[in-house]
Protein backbone atom coordinates (compact mmCIF):
# COMPACT_ATOMS: atom_id res chain seq x y z
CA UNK A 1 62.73 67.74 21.71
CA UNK A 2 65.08 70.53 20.11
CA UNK A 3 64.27 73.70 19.33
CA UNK A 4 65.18 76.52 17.19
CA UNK A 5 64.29 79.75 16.59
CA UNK A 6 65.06 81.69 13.76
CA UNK A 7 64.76 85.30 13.84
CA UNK A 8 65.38 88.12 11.67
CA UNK A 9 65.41 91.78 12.07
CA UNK A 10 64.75 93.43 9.45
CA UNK A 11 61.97 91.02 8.11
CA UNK A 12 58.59 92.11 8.75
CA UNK A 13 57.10 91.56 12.42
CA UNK A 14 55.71 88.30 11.68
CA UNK A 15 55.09 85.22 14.32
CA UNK A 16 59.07 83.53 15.16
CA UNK A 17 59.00 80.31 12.85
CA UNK A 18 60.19 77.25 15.12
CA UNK A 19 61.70 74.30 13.58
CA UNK A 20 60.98 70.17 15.43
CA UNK A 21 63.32 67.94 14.19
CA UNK A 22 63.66 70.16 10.86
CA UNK A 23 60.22 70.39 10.76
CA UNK A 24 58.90 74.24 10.38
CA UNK A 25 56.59 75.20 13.10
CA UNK A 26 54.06 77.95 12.02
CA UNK A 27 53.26 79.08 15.31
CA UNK A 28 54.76 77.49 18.92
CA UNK A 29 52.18 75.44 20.47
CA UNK A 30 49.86 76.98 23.51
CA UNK A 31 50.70 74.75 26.41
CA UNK A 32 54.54 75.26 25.60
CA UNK A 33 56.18 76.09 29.23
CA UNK A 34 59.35 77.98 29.46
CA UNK A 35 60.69 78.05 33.08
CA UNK A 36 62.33 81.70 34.49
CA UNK A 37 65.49 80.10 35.02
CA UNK A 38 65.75 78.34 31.47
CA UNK A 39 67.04 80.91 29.40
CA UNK A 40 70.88 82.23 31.65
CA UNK A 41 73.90 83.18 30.11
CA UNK A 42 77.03 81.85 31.68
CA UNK A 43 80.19 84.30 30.41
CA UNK A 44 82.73 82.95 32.96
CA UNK A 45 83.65 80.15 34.55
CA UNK A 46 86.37 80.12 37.93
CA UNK A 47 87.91 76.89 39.07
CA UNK A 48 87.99 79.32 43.10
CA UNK A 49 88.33 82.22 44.80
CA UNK A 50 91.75 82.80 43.78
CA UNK A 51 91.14 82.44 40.21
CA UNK A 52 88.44 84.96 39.99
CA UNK A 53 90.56 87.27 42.29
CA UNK A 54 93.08 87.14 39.36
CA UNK A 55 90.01 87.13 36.60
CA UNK A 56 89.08 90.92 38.26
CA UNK A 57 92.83 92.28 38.95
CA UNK A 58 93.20 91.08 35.11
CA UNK A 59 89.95 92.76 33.95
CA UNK A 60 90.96 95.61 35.81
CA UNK A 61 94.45 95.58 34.28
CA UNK A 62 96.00 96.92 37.58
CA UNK A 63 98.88 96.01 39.26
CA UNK A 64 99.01 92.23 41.49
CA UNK A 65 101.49 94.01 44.04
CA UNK A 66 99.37 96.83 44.60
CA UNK A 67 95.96 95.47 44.53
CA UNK A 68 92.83 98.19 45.39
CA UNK A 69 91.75 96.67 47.91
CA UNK A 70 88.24 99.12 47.97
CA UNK A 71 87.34 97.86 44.50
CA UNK A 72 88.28 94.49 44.22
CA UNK A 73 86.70 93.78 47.87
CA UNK A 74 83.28 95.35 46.28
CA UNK A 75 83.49 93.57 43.05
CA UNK A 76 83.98 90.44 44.60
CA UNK A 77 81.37 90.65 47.19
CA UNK A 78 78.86 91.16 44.32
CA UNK A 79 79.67 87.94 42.51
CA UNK A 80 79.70 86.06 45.76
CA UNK A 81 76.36 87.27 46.11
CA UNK A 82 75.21 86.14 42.72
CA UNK A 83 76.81 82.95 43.72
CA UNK A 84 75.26 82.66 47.21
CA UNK A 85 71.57 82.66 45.45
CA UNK A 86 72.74 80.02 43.00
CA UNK A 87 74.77 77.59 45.08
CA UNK A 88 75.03 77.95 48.33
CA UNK A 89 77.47 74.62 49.00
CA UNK A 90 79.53 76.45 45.90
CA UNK A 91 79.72 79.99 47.53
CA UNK A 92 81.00 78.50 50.50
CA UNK A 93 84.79 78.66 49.98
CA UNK A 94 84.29 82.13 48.08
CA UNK A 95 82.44 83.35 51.59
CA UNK A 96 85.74 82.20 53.34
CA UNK A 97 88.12 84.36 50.43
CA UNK A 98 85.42 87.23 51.16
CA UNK A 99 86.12 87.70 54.76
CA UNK A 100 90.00 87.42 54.20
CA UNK A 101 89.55 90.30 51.78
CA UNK A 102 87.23 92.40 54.25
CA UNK A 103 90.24 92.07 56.83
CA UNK A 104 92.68 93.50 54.49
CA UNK A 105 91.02 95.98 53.48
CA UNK A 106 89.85 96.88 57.21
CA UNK A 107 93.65 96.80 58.20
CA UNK A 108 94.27 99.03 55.76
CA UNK A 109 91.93 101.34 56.69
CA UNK A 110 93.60 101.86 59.93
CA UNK A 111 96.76 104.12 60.73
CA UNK A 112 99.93 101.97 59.88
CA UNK A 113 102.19 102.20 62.90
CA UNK A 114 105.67 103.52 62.82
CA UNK A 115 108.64 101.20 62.22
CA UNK A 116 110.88 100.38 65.02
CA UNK A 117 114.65 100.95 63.71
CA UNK A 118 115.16 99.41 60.34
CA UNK A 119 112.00 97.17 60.83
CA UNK A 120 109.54 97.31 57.94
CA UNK A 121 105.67 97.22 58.75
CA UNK A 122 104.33 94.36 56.79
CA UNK A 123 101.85 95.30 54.14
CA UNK A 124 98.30 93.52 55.06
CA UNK A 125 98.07 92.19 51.26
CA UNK A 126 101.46 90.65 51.30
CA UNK A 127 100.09 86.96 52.13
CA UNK A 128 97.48 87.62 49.95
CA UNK A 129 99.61 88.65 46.90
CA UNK A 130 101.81 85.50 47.35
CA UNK A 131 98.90 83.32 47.29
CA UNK A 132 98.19 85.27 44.17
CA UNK A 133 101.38 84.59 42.33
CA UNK A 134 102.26 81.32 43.06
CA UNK A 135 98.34 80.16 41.90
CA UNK A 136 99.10 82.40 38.68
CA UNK A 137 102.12 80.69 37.77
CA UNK A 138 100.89 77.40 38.92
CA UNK A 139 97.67 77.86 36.29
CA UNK A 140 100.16 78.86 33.34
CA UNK A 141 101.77 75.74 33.63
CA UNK A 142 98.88 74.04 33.69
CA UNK A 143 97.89 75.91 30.25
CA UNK A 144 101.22 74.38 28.77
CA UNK A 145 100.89 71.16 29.91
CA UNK A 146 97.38 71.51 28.23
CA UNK A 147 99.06 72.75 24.98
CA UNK A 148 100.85 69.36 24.84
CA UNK A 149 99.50 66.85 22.73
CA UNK A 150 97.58 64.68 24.19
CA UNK A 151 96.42 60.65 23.02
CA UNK A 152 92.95 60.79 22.60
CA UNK A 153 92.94 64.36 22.32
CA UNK A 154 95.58 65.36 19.55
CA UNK A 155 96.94 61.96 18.75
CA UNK A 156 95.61 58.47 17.85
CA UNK A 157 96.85 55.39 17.75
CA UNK A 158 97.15 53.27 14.62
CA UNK A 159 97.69 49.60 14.33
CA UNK A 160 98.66 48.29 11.30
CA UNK A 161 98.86 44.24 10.40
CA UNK A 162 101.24 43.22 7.39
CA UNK A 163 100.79 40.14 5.97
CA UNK A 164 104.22 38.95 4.65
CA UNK A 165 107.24 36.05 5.35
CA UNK A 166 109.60 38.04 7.52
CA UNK A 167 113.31 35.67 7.21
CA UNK A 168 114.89 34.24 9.73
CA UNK A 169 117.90 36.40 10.82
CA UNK A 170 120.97 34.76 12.43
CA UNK A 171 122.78 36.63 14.76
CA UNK A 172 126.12 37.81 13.65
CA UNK A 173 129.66 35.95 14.85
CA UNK A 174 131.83 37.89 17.20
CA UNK A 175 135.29 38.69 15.82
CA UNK A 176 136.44 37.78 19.36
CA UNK A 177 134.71 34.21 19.18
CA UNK A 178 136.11 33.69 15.69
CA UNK A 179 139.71 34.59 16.64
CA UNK A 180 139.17 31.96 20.11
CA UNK A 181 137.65 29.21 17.25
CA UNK A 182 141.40 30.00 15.40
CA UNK A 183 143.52 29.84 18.32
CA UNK A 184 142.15 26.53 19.35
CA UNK A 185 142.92 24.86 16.04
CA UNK A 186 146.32 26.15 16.53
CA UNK A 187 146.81 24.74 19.32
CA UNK A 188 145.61 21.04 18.05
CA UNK A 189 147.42 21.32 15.08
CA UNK A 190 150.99 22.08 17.67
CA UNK A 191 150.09 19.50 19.29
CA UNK A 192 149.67 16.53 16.35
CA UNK A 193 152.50 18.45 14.40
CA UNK A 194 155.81 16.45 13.02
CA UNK A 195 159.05 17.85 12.73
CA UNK A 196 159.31 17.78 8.41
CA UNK A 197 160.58 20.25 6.63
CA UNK A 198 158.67 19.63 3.17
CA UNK A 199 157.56 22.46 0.20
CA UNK A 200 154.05 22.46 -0.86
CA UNK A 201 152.21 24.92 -3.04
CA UNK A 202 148.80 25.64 -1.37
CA UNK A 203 145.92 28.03 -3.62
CA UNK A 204 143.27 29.29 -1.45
CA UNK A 205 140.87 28.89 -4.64
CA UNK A 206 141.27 25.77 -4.31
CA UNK A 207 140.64 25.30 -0.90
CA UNK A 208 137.67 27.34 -1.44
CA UNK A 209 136.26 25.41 -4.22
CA UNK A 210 137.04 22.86 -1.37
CA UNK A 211 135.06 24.39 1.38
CA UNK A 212 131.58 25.15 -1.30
CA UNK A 213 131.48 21.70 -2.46
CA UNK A 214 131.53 20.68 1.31
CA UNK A 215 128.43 23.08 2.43
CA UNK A 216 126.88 21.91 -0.99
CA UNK A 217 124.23 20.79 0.39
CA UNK A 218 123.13 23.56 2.27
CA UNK A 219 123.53 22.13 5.50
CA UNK A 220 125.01 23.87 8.53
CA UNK A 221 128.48 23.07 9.48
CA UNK A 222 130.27 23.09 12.91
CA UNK A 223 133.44 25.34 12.66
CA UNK A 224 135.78 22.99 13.56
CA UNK A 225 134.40 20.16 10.73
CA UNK A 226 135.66 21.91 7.88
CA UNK A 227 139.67 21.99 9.26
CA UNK A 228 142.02 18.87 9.86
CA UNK A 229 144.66 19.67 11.84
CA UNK A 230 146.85 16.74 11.00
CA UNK A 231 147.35 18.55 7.99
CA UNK A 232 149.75 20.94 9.76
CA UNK A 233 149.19 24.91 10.17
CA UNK A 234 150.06 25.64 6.38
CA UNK A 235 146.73 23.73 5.17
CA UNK A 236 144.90 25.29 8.61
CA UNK A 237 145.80 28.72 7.25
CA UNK A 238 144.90 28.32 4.13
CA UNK A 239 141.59 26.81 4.85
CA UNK A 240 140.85 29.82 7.16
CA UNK A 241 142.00 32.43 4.29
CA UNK A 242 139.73 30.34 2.23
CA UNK A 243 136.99 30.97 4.45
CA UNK A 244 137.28 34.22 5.18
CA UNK A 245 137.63 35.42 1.90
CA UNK A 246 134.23 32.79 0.98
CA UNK A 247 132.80 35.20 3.55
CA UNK A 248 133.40 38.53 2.18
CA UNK A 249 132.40 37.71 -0.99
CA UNK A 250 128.85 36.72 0.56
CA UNK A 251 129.18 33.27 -0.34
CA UNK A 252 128.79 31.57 2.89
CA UNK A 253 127.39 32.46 5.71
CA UNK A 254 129.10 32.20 9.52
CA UNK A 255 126.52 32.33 12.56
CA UNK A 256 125.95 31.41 16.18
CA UNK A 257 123.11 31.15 18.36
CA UNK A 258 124.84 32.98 21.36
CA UNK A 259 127.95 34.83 22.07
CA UNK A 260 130.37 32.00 23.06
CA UNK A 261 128.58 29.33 21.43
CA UNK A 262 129.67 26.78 18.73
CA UNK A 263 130.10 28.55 15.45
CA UNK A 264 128.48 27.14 12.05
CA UNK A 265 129.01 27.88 8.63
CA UNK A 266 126.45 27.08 5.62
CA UNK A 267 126.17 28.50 2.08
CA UNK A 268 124.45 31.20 1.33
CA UNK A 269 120.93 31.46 0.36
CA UNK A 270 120.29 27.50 1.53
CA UNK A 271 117.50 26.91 3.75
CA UNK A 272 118.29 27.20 7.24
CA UNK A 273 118.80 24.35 9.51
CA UNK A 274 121.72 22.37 11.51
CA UNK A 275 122.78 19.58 10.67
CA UNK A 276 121.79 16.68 13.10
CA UNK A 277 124.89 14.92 15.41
């Protein structure tokens, strides 16, 4: 059961109206039992000893290297006390902080002796201090890692489906495995070559009109199919000029599954499959 009350000051003194599950109560009911302990007001919370030794030198606004010892020994002992009628397996480790900072403060109390030479005496809240520091700058970057976003926290994670045909996309020919594809019909053509010395206009329009009417039917294409190199190397180069400029003007296409692998050629925008043999 929740309850609220609803008070106001300046209204007259009437009874305090309660409200049960936004029901109004006109009066709370007799056997209603409130236990001493119900009603406490929690104002600060310390993760140990040395952050509430930092909470009071804070609230203080005094200096971490020169700590007084006198008052922050006193106001610690009193919260230690609240804590030791609370929690006693909780006070435990502040009881431990408590006598550390009765033995500085005692060791302050006594005469300091003189220095030997250039020896320095070591002040009593040196360790103390350190401990102090390095826990301070240890909890500040704990506050910025905080201040990072965090999934769950500060970010969520979408998914989003889409429905729609995603093409198939070839991977794109190496200019190195094109140029190796070249050299080797060179090198057939040298070999079937005959020594005539003949003239023969060749149009690489022609030999492209050529090369679309034989990936009409949309068909892939090994590389080497579309060259004969018993023509010689005039109709070779040709036939490659013919394909490369076929290529740059997007009109066929020139893929291969994996870098050295056969290269095929196709026409653009035909469906996408290899030839069989």
């Amino acid at each position: 059961m929740s309850l609220a009350l609803v008070h106001d000051a300046d209204a007259p003194q009437t009874p305090p109206t309660a409200k049960v599950r936004g029901e109004p109560l006109a009066e709370l009911p007799q056997d209603l039992y409130i236990p001493p302990d119900a009603l406490e007001v929690f104002l600060e919370a310390f993760e140990g000893p040395l952050d509430l030794l930092l909470y009071l030198i804070r609230k203080a606004n005094v200096d971490v290297l020169d700590i007084p010892m006198a008052d922050l020994t006193r106001q610690y002992l009193e919260y230690v006390e609240v804590m030791r009628r609370k929690n006693l397996e909780l006070a435990a480790e502040y009881l431990v902080m408590a006598a550390m900072l009765m033995e500085i403060k005692s060791r302050m109390l006594l005469p300091r002796p003189k220095p030997l030479g250039d020896e320095e005496v070591e002040d009593p809240r040196a360790e103390l201090v350190r401990r102090l520091l390095e826990y301070e700058r240890i909890k500040a970057g704990a506050l910025r890692l905080d201040e990072l976003p965090q999934h769950g926290r500060d970010v969520f994670s979408v998914e989003v489906w889409v429905e729609q045909a995603i093409a198939k996309r070839l991977p794109q020919v190496c200019a190195e495995d094109l140029a190796a594809a070249w050299r080797g019909l060179l090198n057939q053509a040298r070999v079937r070559q005959h020594h005539r010395v003949t003239r023969e206009e060749l149009s690489v329009r022609e030999h492209m009109s050529v090369m679309l009417r034989t990936l009409q039917d949309g068909a892939f294409r090994e590389f080497q199919e579309l060259f004969d190199p018993a023509k010689g190397v005039p109709v070779l180069v040709v036939t490659f000029l013919a394909l490369l400029e076929l290529a740059r003007e997007s009109l066929i296409e020139v893929t291969q599954s994996e870098p050295f692998a056969p290269i095929y050629v196709k026409r653009a925008g035909e469906a996408d499959h290899i030839e069989a043999g």
